[in-house]
Protein backbone atom coordinates (compact mmCIF):
# COMPACT_ATOMS: atom_id res chain seq x y z
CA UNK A 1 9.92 -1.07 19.30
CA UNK A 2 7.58 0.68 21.43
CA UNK A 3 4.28 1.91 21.04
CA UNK A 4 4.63 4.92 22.74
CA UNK A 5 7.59 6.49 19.82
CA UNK A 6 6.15 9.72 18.25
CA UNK A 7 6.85 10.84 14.75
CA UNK A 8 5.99 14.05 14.03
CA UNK A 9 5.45 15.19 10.48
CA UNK A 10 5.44 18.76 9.28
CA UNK A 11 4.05 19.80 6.35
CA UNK A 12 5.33 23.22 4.24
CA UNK A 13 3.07 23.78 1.51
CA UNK A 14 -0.17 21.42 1.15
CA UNK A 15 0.32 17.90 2.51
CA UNK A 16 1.16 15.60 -0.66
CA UNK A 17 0.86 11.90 -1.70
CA UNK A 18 4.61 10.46 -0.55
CA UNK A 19 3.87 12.33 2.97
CA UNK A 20 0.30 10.56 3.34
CA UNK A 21 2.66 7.72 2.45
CA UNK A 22 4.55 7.84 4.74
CA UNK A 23 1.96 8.46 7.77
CA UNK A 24 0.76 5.18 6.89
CA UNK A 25 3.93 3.37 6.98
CA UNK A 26 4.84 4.83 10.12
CA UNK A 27 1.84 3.79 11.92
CA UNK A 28 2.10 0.25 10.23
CA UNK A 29 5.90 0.03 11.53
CA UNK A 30 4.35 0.99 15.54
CA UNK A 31 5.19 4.65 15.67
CA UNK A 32 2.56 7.15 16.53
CA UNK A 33 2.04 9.95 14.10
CA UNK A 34 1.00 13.67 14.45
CA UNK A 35 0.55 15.88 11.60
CA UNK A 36 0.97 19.37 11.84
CA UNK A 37 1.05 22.78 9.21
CA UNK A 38 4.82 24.28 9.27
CA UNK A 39 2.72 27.85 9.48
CA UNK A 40 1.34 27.20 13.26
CA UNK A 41 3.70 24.52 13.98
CA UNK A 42 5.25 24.23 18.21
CA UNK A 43 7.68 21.93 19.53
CA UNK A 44 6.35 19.08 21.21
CA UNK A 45 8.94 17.40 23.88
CA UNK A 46 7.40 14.43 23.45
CA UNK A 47 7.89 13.75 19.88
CA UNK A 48 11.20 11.92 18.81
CA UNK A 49 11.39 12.79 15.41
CA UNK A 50 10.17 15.50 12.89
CA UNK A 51 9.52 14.87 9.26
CA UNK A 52 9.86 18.21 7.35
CA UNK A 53 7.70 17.32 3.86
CA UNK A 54 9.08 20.20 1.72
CA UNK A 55 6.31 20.89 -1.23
CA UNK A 56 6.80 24.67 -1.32
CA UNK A 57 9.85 26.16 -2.26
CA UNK A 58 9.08 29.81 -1.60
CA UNK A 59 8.65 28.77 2.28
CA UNK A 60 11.69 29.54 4.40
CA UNK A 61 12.26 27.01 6.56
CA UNK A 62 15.17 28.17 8.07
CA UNK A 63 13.04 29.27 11.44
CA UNK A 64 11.25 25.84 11.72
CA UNK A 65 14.69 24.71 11.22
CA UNK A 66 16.51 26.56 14.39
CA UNK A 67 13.39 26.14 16.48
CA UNK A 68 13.73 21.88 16.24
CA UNK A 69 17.38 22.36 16.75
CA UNK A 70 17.37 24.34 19.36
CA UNK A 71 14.64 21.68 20.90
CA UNK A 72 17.10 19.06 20.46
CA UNK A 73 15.04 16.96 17.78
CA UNK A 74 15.96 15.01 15.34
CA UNK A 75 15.27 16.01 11.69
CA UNK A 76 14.74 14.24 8.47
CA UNK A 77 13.65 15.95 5.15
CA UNK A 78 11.21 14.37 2.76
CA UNK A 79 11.44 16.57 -0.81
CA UNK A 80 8.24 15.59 -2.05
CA UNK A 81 8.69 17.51 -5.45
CA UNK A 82 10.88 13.77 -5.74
CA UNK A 83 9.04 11.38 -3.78
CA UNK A 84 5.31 11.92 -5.10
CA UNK A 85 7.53 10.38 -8.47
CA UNK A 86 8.98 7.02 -7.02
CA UNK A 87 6.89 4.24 -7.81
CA UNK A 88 8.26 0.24 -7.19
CA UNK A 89 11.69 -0.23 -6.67
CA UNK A 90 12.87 2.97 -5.73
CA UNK A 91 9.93 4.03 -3.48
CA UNK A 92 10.63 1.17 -1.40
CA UNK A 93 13.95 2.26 -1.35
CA UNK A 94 13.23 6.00 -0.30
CA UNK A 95 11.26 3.93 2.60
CA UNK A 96 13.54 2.02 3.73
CA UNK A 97 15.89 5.08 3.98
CA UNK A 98 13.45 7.48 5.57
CA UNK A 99 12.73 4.63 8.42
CA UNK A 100 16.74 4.12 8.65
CA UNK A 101 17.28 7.52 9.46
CA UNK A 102 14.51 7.41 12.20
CA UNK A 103 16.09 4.43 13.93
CA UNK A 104 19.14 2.43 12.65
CA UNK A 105 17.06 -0.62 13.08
CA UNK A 106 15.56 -0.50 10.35
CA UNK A 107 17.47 -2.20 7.63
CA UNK A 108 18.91 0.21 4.60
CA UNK A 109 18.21 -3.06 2.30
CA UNK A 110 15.17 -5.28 1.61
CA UNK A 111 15.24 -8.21 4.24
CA UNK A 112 16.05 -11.59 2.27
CA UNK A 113 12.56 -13.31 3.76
CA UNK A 114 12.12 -16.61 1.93
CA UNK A 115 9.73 -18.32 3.79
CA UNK A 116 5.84 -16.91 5.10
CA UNK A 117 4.38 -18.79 8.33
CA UNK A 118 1.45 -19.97 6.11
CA UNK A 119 -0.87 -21.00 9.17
CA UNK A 120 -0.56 -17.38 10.42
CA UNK A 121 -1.74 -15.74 6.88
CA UNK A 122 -5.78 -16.19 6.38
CA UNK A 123 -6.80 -14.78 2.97
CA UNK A 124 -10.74 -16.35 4.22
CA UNK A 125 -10.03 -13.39 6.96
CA UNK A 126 -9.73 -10.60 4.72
CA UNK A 127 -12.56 -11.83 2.32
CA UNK A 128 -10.85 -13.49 -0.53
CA UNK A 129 -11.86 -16.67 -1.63
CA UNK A 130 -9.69 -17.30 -4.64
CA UNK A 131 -6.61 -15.60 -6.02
CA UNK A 132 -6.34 -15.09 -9.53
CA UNK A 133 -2.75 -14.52 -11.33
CA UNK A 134 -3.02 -12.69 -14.45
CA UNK A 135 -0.34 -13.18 -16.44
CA UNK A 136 0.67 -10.87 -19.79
CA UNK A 137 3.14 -9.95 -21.83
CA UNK A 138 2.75 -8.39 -25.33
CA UNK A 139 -1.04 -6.64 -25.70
CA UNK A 140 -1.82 -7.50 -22.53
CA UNK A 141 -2.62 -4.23 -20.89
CA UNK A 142 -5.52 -3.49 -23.14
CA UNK A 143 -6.67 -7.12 -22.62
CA UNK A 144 -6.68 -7.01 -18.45
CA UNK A 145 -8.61 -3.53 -18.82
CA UNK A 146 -11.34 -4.96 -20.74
CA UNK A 147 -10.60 -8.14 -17.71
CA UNK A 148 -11.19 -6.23 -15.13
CA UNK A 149 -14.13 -3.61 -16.34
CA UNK A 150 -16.16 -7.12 -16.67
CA UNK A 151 -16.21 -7.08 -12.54
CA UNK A 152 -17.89 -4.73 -9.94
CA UNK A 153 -14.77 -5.12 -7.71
CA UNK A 154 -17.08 -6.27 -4.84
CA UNK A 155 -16.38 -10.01 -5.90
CA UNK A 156 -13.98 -12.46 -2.86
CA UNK A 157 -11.54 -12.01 -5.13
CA UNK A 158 -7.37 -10.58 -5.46
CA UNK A 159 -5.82 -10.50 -8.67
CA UNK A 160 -2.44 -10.30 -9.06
CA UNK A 161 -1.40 -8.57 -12.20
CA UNK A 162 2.42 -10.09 -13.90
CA UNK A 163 2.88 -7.59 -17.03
CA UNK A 164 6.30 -8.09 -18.69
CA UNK A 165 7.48 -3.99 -18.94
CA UNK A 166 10.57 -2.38 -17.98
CA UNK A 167 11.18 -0.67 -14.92
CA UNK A 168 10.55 2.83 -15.90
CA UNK A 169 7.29 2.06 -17.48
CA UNK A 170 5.53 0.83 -14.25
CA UNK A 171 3.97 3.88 -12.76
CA UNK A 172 2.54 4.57 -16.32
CA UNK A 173 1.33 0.89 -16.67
CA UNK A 174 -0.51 1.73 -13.13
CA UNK A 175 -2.43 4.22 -14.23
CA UNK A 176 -3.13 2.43 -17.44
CA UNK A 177 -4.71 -0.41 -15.71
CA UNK A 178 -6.53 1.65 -13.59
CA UNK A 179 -8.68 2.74 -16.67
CA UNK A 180 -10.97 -0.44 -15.99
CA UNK A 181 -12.33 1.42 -13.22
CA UNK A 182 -14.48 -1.19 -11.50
CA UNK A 183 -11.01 -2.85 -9.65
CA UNK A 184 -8.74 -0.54 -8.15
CA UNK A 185 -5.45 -1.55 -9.14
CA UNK A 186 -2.61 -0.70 -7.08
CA UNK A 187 1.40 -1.35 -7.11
CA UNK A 188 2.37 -3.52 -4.72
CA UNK A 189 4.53 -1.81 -2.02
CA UNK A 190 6.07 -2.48 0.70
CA UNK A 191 3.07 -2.35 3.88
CA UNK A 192 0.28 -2.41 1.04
CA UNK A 193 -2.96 -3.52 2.60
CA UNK A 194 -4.18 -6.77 0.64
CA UNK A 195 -7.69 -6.44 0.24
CA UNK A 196 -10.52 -8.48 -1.59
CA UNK A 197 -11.74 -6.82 -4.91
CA UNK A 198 -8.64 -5.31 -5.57
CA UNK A 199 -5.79 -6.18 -8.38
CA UNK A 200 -1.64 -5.96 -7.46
CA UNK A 201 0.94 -4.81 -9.92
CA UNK A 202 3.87 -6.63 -9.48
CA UNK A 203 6.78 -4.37 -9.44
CA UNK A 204 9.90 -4.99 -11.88
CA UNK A 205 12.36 -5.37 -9.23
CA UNK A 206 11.15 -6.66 -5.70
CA UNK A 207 9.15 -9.87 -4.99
CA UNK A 208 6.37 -9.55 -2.64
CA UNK A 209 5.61 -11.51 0.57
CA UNK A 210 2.38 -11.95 2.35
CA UNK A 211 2.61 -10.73 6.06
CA UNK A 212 0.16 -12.41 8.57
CA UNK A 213 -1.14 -9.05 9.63
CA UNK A 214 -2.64 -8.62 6.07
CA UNK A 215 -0.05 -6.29 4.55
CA UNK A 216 2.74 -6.71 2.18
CA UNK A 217 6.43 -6.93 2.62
CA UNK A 218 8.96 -6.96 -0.52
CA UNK A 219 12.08 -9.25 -0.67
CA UNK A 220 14.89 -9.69 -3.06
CA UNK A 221 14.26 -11.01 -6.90
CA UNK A 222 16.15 -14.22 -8.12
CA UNK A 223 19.23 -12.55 -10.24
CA UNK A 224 18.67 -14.55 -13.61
CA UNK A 225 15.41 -14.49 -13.99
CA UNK A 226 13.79 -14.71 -17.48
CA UNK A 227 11.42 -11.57 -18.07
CA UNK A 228 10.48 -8.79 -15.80
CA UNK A 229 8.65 -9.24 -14.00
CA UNK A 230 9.29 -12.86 -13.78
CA UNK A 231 5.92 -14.64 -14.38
CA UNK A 232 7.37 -18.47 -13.76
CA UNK A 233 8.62 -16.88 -10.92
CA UNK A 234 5.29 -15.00 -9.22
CA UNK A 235 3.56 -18.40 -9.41
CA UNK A 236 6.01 -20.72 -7.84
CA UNK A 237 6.56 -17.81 -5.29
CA UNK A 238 2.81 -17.27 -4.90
CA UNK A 239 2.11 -20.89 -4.87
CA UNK A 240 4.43 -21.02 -2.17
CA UNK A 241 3.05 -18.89 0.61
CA UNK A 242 -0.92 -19.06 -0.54
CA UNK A 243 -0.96 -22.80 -1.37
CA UNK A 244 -3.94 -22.25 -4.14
CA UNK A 245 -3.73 -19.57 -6.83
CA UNK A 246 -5.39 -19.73 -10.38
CA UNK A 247 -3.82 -18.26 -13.11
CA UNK A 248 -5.15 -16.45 -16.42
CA UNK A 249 -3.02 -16.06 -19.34
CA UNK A 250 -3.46 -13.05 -21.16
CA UNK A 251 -2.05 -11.90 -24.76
CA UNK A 252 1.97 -12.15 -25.06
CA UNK A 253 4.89 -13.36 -27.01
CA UNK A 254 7.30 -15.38 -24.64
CA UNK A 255 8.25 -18.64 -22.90
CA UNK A 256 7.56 -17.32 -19.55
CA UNK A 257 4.68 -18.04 -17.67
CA UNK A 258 4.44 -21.64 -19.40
CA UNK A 259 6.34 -22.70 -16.42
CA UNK A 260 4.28 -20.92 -14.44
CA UNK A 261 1.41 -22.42 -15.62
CA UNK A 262 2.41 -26.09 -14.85
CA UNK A 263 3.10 -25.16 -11.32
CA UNK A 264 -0.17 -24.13 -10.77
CA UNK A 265 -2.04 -26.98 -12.83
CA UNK A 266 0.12 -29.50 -11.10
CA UNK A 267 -1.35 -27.45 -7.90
CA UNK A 268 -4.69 -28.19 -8.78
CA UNK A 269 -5.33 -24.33 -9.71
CA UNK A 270 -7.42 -23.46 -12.49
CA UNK A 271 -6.05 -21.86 -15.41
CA UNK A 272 -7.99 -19.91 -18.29
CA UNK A 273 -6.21 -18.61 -21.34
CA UNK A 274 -7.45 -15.67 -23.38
CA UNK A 275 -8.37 -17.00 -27.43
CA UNK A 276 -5.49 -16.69 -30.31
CA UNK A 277 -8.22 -14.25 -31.87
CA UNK A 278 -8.73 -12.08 -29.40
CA UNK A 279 -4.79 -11.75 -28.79
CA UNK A 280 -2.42 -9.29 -30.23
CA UNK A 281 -0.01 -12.29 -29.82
CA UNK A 282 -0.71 -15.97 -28.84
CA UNK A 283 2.59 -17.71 -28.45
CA UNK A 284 2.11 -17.89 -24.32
CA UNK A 285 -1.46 -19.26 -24.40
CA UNK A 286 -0.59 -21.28 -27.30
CA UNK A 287 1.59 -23.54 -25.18
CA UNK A 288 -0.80 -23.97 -22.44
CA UNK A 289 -3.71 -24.74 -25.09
CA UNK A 290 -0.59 -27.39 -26.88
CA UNK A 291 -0.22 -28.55 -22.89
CA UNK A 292 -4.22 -29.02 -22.65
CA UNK A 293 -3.45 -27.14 -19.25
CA UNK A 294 -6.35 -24.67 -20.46
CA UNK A 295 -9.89 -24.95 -18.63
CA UNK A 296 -11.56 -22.17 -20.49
CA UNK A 297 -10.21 -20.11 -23.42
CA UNK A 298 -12.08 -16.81 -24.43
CA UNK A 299 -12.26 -12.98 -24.88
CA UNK A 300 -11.15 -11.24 -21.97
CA UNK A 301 -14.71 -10.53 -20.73
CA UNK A 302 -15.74 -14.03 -21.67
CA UNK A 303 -12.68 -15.40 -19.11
CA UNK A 304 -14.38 -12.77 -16.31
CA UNK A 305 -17.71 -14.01 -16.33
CA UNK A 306 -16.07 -17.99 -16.53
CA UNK A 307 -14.56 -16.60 -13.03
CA UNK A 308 -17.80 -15.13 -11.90
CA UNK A 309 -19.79 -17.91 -12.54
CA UNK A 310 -17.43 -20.60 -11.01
CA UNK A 311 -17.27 -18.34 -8.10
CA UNK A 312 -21.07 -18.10 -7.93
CA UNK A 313 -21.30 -22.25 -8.07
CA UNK A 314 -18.56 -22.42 -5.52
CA UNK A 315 -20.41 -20.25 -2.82
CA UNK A 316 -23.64 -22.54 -4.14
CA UNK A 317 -21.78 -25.95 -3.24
CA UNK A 318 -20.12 -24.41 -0.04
């Protein structure tokens, strides 16, 4: 592709959250963007594309409309009354088909990328130091709230967050998480920036991949998979392309993530497991405790300072 392909996006109404969106995945896909109001908007020759982000339906477009054509530009609409919705799944979908429309080369489905060139992808790079799984089911959004409040989201740290919910219930488990207000916790998208002192949601139906430039790419789920998401999964995935992950086992009633959890002990990983007490249900931390797989059991908090303090006797030793 080359650098020099313009996208230009035009915004009726006030520019929204799907259109900032999408700027961003333009520029991270090579194409240079330019932003303009639909009110004082003029043709540019040089621009390949337009973007029409449609957030007020009183505007009449219908002139903007005849003036591209006329210019011989190609048009795609974004309704963002729709898009500012999508969350996981779908919004990567509604990606891929905005990008599609651009240029055919993009693919309409999720490229089936199994395997990461692991000597390209530095983690040390982008200032993480250890990557922690957290892995729930049952109770376990309360529990990785009170988790994740325990930090000041400065630490060399990425969580990745495996909550058992159904698909329609992950933009609300987003902003639930994001209650803890000391991590930012984001859903993890296609062309997500990974950054230290941050936590990914795992969407329901896509797998993520680590890209070498330091953003995210999403493949294809394994069809019979146990739970979604699929915590045995995540970790032999994760374990994988990052080599070393740690997990911690939150509240939840299931038999996945006990898998999981012998992947990464077998790794050498750490793994922590929140106390039977402390749990709205045990039965996954139960069988790591049975499995003495379990280097640390506590209260949510207590497992975020056993983190902290490791981390702080790491950087000691190092």
């Amino acid at each position: 592709m080359s650098d020099t392909e313009k996208i230009g996006l035009i915004h009726v109404g006030e520019s929204q959250v799907s259109a900032l969106y999408l700027a961003d995945q333009l520029q991270s896909n090579g194409y240079q963007v330019f932003e303009s109001e639909a009110a004082d908007f003029s043709v540019d020759n040089a621009v390949d594309t337009y973007v029409i982000n449609l957030s007020d339906n009183d505007y009449n477009i219908e002139p903007l409309v005849h003036k591209l054509t006329d210019a011989g530009a190609k048009i795609v609409f974004n309704d963002t009354q729709v898009t500012n919705e999508l969350v996981g799944w779908n919004k990567n979908r509604w990606l891929r088909h905005i990008l599609h429309k651009i240029d055919s080369k993009h693919d309409l489905l999720p490229a089936l990328k199994t395997t990461v060139d692991i000597d390209e992808l530095d983690l040390k790079a982008l200032g993480i130091d250890q990557v922690w799984v957290l892995a729930a089911s049952i109770g376990g959004p309360e529990a990785i709230v009170h988790f994740l409040s325990a930090f000041s989201g400065k630490e060399p740290l990425l969580f990745i967050i495996v909550q058992h919910m159904d698909s329609e219930f992950v933009g609300m488990m987003a902003k639930q998480l994001q209650k803890n207000s000391q991590v930012p916790v984001k859903l993890a998208t296609s062309g997500l920036p990974v950054k230290a002192g941050e936590a990914l949601l795992i969407p329901v139906d896509e797998s993520i991949v680590f890209q070498p430039d330091g953003r995210l790419a999403v493949k294809d789920v394994r069809a019979n998979r146990t739970a979604t998401p699929c915590i045995d999964d995540v970790c032999a995935d994760l374990i994988d392309q990052l080599k070393s992950i740690n997990l911690a086992v939150f509240s939840g009633m299931a038999s996945d993530g006990v898998i999981g959890a012998t992947n990464v002990f077998d790794n050498g990983g750490t793994i922590i497991t929140q106390s039977a007490e402390s749990s709205v249900v045990s039965s996954i931390s139960d069988e790591v405790r049975k499995m003495k797989m379990s280097q640390f059991d506590g209260t949510p908090n207590e497992m975020a300072e056993y983190i902290k303090r490791n981390l702080c006797i790491d950087h000691e030793s190092s």
